[in-house]
N, C-alpha and C. Protein backbone atom coordinates (compact mmCIF):
# COMPACT_ATOMS: atom_id res chain seq x y z
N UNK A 1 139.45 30.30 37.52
CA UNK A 1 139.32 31.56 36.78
C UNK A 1 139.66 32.68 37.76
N UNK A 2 140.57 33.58 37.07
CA UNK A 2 140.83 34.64 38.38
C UNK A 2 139.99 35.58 38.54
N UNK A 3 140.24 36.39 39.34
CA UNK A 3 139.43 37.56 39.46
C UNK A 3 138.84 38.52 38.40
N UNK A 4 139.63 38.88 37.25
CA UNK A 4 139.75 39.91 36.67
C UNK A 4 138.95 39.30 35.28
N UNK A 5 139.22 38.33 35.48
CA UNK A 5 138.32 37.70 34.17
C UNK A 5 137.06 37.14 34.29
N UNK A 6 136.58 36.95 35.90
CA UNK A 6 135.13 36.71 36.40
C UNK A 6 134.59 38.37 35.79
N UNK A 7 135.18 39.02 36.51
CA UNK A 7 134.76 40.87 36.52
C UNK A 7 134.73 41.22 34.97
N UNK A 8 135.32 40.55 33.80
CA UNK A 8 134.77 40.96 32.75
C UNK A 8 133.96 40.32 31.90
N UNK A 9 133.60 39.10 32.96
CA UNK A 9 131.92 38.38 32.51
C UNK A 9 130.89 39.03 33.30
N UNK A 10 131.50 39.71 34.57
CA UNK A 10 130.31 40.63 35.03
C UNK A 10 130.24 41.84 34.12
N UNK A 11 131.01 42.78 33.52
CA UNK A 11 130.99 44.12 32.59
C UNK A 11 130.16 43.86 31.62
N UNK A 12 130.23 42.22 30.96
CA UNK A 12 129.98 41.77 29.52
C UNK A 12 128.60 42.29 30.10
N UNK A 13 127.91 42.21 30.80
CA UNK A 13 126.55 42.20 31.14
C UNK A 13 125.84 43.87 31.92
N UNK A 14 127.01 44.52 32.28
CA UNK A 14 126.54 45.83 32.42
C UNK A 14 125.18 46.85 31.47
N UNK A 15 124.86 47.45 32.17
CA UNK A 15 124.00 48.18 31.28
C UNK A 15 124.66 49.69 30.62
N UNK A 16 125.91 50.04 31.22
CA UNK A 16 126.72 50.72 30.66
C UNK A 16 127.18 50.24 29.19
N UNK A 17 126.61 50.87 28.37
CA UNK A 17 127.26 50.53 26.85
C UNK A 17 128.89 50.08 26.34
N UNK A 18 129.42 51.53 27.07
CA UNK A 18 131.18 51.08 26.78
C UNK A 18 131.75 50.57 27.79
N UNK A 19 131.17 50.07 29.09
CA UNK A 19 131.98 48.97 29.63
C UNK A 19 131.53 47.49 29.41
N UNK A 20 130.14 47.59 28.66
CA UNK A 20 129.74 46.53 28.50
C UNK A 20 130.42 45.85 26.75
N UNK A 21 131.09 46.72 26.35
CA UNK A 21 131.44 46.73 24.75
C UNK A 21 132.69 46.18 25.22
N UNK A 22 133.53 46.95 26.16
CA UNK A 22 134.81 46.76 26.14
C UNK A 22 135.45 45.54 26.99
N UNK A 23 134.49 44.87 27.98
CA UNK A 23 134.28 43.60 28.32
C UNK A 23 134.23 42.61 27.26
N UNK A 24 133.33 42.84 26.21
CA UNK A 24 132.76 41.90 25.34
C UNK A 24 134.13 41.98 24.46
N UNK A 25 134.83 42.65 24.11
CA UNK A 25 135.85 42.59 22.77
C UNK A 25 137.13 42.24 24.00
N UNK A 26 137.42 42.27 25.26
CA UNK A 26 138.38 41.38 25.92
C UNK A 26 138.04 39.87 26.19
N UNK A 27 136.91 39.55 26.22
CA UNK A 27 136.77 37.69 26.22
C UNK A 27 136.82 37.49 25.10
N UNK A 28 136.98 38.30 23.84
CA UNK A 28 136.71 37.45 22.40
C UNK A 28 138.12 37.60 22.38
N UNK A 29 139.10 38.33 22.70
CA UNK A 29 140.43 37.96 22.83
C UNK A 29 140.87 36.91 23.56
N UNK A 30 140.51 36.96 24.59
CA UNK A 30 141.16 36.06 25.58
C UNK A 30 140.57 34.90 25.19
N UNK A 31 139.64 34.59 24.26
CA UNK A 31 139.12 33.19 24.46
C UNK A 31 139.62 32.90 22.65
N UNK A 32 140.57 33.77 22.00
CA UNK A 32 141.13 33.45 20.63
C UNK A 32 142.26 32.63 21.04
N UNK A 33 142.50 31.85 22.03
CA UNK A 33 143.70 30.95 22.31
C UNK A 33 142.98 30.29 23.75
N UNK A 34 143.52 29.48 23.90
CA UNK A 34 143.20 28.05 24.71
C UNK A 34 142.74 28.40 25.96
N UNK A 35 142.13 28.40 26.93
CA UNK A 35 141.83 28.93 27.92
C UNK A 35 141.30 27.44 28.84
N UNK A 36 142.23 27.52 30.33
CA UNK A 36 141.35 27.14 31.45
C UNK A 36 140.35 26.43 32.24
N UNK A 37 139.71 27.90 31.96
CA UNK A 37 138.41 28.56 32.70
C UNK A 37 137.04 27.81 31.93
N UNK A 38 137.12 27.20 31.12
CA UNK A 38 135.83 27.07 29.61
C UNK A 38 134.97 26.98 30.94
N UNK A 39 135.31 25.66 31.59
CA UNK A 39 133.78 24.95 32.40
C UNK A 39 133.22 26.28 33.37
N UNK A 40 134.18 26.91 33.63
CA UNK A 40 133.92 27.77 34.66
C UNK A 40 132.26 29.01 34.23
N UNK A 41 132.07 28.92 32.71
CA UNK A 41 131.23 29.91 32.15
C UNK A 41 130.54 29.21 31.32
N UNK A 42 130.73 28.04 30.95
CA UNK A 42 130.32 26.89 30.28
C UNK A 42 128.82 26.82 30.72
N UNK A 43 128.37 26.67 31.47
CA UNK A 43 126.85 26.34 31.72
C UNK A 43 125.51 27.69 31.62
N UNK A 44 126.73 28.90 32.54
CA UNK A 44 126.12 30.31 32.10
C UNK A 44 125.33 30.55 30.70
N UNK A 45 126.52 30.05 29.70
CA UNK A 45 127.01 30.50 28.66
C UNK A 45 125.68 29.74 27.50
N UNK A 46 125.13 28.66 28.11
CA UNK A 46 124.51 27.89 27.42
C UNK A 46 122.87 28.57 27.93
N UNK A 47 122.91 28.97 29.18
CA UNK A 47 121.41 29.73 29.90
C UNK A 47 121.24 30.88 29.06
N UNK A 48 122.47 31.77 28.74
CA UNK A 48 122.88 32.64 28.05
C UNK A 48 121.88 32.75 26.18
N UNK A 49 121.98 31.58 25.86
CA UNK A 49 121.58 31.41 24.39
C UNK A 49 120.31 31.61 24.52
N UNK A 50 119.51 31.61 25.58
CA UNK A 50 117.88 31.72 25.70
C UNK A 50 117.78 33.33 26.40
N UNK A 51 118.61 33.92 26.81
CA UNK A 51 118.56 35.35 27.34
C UNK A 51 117.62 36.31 26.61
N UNK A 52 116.46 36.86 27.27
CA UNK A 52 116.04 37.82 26.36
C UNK A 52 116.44 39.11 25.94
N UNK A 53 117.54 39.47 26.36
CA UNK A 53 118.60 40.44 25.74
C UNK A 53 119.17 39.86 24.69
N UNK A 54 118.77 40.31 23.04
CA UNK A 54 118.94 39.33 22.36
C UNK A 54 120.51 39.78 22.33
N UNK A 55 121.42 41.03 23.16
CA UNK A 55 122.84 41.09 22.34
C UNK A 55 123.26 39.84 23.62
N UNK A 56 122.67 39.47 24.79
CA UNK A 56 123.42 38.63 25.56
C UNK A 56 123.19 37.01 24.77
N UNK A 57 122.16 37.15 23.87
CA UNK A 57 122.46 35.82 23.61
C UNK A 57 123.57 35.81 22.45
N UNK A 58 123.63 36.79 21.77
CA UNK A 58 124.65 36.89 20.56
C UNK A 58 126.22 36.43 21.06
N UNK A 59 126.04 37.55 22.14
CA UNK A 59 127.35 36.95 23.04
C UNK A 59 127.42 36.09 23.26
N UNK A 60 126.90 34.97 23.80
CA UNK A 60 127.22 33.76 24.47
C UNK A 60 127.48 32.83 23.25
N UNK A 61 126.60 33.26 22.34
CA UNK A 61 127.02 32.27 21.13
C UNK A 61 128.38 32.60 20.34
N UNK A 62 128.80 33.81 20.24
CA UNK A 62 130.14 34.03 20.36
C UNK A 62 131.31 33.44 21.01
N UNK A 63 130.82 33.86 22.70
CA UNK A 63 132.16 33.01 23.57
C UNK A 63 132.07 31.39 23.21
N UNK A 64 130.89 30.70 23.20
CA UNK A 64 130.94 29.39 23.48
C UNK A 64 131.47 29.09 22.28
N UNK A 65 131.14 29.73 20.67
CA UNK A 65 132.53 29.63 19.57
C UNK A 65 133.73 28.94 19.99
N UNK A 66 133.97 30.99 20.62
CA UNK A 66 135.57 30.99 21.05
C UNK A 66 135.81 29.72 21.45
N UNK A 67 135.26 28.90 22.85
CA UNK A 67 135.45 28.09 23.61
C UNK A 67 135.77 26.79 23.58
N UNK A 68 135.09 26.60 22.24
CA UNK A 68 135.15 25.03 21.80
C UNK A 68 136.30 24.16 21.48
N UNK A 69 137.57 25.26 21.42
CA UNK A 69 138.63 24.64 21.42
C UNK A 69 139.51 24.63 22.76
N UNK A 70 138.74 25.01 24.07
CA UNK A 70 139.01 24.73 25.02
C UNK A 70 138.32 23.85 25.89
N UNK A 71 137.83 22.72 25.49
CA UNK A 71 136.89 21.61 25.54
C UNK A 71 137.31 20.75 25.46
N UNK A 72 138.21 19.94 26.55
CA UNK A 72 138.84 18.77 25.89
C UNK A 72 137.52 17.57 26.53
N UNK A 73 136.24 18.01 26.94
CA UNK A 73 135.56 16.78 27.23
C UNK A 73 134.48 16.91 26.06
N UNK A 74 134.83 17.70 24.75
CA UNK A 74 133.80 17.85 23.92
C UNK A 74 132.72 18.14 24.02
N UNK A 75 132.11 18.81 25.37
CA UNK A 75 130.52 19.07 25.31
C UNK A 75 130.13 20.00 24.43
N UNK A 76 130.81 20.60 23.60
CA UNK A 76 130.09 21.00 22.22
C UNK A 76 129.68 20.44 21.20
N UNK A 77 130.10 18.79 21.72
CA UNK A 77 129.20 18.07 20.74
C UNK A 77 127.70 17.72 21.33
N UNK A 78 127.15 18.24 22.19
CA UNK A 78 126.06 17.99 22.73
C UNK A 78 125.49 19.39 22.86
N UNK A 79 126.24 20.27 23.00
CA UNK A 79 125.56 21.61 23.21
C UNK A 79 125.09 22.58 22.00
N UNK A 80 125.99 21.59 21.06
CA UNK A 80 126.07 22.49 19.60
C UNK A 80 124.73 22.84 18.99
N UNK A 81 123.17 21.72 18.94
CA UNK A 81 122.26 22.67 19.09
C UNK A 81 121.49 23.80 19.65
N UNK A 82 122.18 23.40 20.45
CA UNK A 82 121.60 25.11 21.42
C UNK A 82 122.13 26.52 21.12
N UNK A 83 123.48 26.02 20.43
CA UNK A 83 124.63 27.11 20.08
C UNK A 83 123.80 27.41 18.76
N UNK A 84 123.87 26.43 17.65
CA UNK A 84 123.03 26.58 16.40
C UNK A 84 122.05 27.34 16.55
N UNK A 85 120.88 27.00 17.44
CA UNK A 85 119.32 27.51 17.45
C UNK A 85 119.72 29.59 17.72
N UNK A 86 121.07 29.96 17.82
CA UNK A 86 120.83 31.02 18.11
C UNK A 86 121.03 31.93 16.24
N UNK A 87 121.44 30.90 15.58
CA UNK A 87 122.16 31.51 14.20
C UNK A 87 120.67 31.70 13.18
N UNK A 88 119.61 30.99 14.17
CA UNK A 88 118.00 30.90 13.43
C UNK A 88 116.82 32.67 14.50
N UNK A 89 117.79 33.31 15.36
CA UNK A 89 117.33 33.79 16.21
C UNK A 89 116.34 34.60 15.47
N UNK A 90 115.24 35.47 16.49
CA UNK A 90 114.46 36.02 15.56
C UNK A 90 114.59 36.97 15.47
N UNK A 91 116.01 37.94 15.69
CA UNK A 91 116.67 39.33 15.70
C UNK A 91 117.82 38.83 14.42
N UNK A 92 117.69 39.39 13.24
CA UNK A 92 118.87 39.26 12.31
C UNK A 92 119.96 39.12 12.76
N UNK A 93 120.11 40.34 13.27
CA UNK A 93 121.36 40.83 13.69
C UNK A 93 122.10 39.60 14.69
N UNK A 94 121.32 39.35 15.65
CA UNK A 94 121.85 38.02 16.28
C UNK A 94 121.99 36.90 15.83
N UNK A 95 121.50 36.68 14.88
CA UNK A 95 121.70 35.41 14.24
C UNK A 95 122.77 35.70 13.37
N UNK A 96 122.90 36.93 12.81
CA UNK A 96 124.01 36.79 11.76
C UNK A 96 125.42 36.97 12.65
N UNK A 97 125.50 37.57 13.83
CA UNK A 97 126.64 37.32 14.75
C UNK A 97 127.22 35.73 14.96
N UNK A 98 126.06 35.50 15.17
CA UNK A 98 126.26 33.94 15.82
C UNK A 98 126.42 32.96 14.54
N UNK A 99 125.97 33.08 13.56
CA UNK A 99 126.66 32.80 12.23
C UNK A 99 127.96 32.77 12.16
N UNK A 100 128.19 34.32 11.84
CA UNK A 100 129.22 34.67 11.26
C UNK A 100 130.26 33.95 12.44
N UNK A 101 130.19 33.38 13.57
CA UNK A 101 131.39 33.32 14.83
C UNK A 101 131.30 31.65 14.88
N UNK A 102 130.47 31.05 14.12
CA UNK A 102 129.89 29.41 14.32
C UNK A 102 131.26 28.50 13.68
N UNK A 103 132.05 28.76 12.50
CA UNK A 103 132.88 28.45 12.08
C UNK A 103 134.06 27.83 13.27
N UNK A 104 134.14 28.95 14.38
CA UNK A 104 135.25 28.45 15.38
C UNK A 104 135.26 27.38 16.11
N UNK A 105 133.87 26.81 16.09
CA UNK A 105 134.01 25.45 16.46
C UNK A 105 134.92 24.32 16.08
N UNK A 106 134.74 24.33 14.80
CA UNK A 106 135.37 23.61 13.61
C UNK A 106 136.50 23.73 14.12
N UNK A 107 137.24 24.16 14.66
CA UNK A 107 138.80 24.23 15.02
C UNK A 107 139.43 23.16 15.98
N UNK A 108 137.98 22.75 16.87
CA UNK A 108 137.89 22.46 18.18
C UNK A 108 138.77 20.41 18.65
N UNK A 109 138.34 20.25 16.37
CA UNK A 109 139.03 18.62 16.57
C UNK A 109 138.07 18.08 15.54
N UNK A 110 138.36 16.86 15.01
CA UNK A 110 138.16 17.05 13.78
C UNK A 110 136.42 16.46 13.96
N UNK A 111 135.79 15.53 14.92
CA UNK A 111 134.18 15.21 15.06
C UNK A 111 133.75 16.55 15.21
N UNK A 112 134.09 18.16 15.94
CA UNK A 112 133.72 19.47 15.66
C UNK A 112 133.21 19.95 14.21
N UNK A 113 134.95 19.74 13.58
CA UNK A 113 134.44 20.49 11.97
C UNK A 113 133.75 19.10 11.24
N UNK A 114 133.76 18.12 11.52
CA UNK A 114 132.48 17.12 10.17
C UNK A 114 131.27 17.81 10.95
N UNK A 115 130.89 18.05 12.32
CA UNK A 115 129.48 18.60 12.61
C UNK A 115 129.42 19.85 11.84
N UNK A 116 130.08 20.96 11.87
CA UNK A 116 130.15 22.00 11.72
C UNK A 116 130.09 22.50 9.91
N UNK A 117 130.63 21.50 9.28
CA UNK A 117 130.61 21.19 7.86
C UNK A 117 128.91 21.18 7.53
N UNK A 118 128.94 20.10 8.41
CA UNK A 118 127.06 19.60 8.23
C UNK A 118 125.89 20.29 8.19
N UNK A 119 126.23 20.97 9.38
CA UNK A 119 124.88 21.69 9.68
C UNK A 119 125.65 22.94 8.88
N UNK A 120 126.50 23.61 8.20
CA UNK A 120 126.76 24.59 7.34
C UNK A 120 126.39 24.41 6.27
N UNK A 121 126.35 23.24 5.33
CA UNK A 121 126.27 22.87 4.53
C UNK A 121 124.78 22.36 4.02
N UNK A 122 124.13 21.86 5.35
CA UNK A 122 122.45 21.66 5.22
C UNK A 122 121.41 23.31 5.25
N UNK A 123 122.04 23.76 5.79
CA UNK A 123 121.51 24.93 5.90
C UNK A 123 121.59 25.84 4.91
N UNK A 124 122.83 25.85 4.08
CA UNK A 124 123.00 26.91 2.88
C UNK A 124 122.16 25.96 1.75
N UNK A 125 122.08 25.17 1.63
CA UNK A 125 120.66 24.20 0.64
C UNK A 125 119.53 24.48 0.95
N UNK A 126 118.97 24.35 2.47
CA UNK A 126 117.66 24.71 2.70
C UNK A 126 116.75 26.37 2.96
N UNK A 127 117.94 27.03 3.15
CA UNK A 127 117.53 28.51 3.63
C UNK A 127 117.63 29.45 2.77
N UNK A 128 116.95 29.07 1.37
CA UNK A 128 116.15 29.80 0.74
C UNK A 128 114.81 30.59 0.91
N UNK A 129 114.33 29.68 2.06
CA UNK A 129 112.81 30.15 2.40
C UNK A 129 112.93 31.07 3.84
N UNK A 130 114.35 31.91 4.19
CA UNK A 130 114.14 32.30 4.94
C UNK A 130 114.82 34.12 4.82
N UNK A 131 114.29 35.05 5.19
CA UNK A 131 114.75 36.48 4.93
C UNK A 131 116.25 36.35 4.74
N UNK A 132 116.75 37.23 4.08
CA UNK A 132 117.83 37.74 4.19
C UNK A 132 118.49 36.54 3.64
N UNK A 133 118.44 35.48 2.73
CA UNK A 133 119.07 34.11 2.65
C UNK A 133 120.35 34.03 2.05
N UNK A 134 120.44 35.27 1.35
CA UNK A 134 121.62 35.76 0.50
C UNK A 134 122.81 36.10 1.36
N UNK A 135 122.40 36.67 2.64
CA UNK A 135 123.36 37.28 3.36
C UNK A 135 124.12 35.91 4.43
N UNK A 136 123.13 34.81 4.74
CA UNK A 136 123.40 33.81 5.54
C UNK A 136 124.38 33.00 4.25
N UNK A 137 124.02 32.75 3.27
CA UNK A 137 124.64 32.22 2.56
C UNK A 137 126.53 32.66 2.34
N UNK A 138 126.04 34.26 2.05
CA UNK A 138 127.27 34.58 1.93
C UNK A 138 128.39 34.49 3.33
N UNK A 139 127.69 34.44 4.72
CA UNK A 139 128.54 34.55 6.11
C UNK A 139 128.87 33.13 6.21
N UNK A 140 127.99 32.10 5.76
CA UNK A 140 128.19 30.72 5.67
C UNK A 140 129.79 30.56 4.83
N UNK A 141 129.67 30.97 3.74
CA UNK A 141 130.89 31.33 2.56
C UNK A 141 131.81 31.24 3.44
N UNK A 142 132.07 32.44 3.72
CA UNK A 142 132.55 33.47 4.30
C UNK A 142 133.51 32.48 5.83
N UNK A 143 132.55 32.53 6.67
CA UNK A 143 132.74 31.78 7.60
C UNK A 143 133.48 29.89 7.15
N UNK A 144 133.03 29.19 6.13
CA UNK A 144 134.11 28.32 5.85
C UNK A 144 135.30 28.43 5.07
N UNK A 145 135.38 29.96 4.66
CA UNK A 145 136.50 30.70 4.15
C UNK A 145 137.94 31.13 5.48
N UNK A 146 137.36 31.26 6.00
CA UNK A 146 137.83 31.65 7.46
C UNK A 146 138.60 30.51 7.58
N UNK A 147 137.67 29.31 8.03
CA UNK A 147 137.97 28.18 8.36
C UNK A 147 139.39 27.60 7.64
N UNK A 148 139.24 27.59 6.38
CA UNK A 148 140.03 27.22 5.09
C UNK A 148 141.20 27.98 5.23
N UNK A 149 141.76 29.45 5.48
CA UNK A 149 142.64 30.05 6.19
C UNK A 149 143.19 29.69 7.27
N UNK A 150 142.14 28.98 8.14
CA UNK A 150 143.18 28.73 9.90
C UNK A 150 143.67 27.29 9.39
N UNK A 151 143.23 26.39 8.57
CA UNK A 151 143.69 25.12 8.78
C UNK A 151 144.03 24.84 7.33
N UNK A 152 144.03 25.18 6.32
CA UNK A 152 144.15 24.77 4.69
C UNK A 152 143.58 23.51 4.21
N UNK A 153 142.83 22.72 5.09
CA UNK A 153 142.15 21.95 4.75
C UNK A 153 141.10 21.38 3.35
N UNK A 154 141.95 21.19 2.50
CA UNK A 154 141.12 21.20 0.97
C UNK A 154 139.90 20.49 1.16
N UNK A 155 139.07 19.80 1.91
CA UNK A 155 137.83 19.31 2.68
C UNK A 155 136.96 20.58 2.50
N UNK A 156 137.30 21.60 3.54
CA UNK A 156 136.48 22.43 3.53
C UNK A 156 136.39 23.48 2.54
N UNK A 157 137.49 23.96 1.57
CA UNK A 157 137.23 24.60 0.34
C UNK A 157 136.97 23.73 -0.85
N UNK A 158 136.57 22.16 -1.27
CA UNK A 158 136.00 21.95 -1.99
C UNK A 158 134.45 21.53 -1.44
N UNK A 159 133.98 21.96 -0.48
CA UNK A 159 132.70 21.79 0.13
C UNK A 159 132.03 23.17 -0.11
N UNK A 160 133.05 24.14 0.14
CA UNK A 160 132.10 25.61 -0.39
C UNK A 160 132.38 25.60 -1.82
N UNK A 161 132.79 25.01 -2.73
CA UNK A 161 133.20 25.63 -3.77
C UNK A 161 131.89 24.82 -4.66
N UNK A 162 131.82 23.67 -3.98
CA UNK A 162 130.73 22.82 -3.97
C UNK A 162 129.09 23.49 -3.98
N UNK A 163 129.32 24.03 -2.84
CA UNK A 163 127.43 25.09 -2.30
C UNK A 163 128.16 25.90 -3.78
N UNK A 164 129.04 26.75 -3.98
CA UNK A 164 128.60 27.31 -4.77
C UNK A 164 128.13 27.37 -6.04
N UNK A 165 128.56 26.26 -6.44
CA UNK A 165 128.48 25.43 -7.62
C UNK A 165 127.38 25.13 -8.23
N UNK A 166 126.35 24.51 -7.04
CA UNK A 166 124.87 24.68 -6.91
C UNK A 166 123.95 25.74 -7.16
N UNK A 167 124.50 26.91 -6.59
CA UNK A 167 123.70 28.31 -6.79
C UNK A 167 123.51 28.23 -8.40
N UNK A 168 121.56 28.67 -8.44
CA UNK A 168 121.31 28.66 -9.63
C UNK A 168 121.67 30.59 -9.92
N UNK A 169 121.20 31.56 -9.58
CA UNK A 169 121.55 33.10 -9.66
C UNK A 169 122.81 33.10 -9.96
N UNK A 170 123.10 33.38 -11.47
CA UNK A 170 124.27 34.04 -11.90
C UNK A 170 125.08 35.21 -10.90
N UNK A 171 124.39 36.15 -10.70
CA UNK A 171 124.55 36.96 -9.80
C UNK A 171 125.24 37.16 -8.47
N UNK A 172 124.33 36.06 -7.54
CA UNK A 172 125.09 35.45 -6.55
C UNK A 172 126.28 34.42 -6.57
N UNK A 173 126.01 34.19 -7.78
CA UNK A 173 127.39 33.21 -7.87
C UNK A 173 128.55 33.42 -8.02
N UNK A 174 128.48 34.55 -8.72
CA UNK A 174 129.59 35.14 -9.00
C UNK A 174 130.44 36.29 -7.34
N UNK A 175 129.34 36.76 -6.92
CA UNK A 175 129.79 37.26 -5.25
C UNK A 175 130.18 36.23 -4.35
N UNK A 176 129.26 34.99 -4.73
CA UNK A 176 129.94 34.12 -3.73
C UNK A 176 131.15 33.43 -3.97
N UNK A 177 131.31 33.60 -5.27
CA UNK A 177 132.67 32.99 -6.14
C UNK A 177 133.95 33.90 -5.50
N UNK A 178 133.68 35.39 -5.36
CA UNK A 178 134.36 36.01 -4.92
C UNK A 178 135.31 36.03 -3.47
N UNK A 179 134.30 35.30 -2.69
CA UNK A 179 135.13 34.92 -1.52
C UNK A 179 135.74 33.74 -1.48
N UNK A 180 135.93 33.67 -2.15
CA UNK A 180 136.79 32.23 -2.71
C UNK A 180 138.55 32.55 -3.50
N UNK A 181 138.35 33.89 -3.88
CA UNK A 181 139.47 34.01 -4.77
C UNK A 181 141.13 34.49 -4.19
């Protein structure tokens, strides 16, 4: 890893707001295509998910996203609960980051997206009993909508079309129908 890209895993962590912002939106670039470096931040990145700065854990569950398709020894199939446990965090906001960015795994090869299917798919059934369930549901959507765009995989749009199918709320069904169209 060179210099310049260690120095904007040190910024990511500044207490300066806009160098710490503008760090954070250059690794989510640099890590939107194949990278390197993974192992090099790989272990950080996982200490990272327990950080009590809840935006440093948001981050890490972000990069390690990004990352998973720069993994050719798959340890995101072993790390992936730790990555998960941040999408349950007890700051919304972090969990719905780390949500909404969980999809990029799925990219990573195809034992990635059947995990990534799974635990998307168990979770939009069971997380009724938890705040905001409407909104996880819909980033869940949303997020295997994404998915369904990078790869056209009819797997994963008859699996959401599926959750939605289920929804008893007219209401929601019809919004969630919407990201579908």
């Amino acid at each position: 890893m060179n210099e310049a890209i260690e120095h904007l895993f040190l910024d990511s962590k500044s207490a300066d707001k806009d160098v710490n912002y503008q760090a954070y939106q250059q690794i989510l670039i640099l890590t939107e295509e194949k990278v390197d470096w993974a192992y090099e931040v790989w272990e950080q990145l996982l200490e990272d998910l327990k950080h009590p700065n809840n935006h440093q854990r948001s981050r890490a569950a972000q990069y390690l996203a990004n990352l998973a398709k720069s993994d050719p020894e798959n340890r995101i199939l072993t790390d992936f609960p730790l990555l998960w446990q941040v999408t349950k965090d007890e700051k919304f906001v972090t969990a719905r980051h780390s949500l909404q960015a969980i999809w990029k795994v799925a990219l990573a090869g195809s034992a990635q997206k059947k995990m990534v299917l799974n635990y998307l798919t168990e979770r939009f059934r069971t997380c009724e009993d938890e705040k905001n369930f409407t909104l996880i549901r819909s980033d869940i959507l949303q997020g295997l909508r994404q998915l369904y765009d990078e790869t056209l995989d009819q797997e994963i749009k008859q699996t959401a079309l599926n959750l939605i199918e289920n929804v008893d709320d007219p209401k929601y069904k019809k919004k969630y129908t919407a990201i579908w169209k």
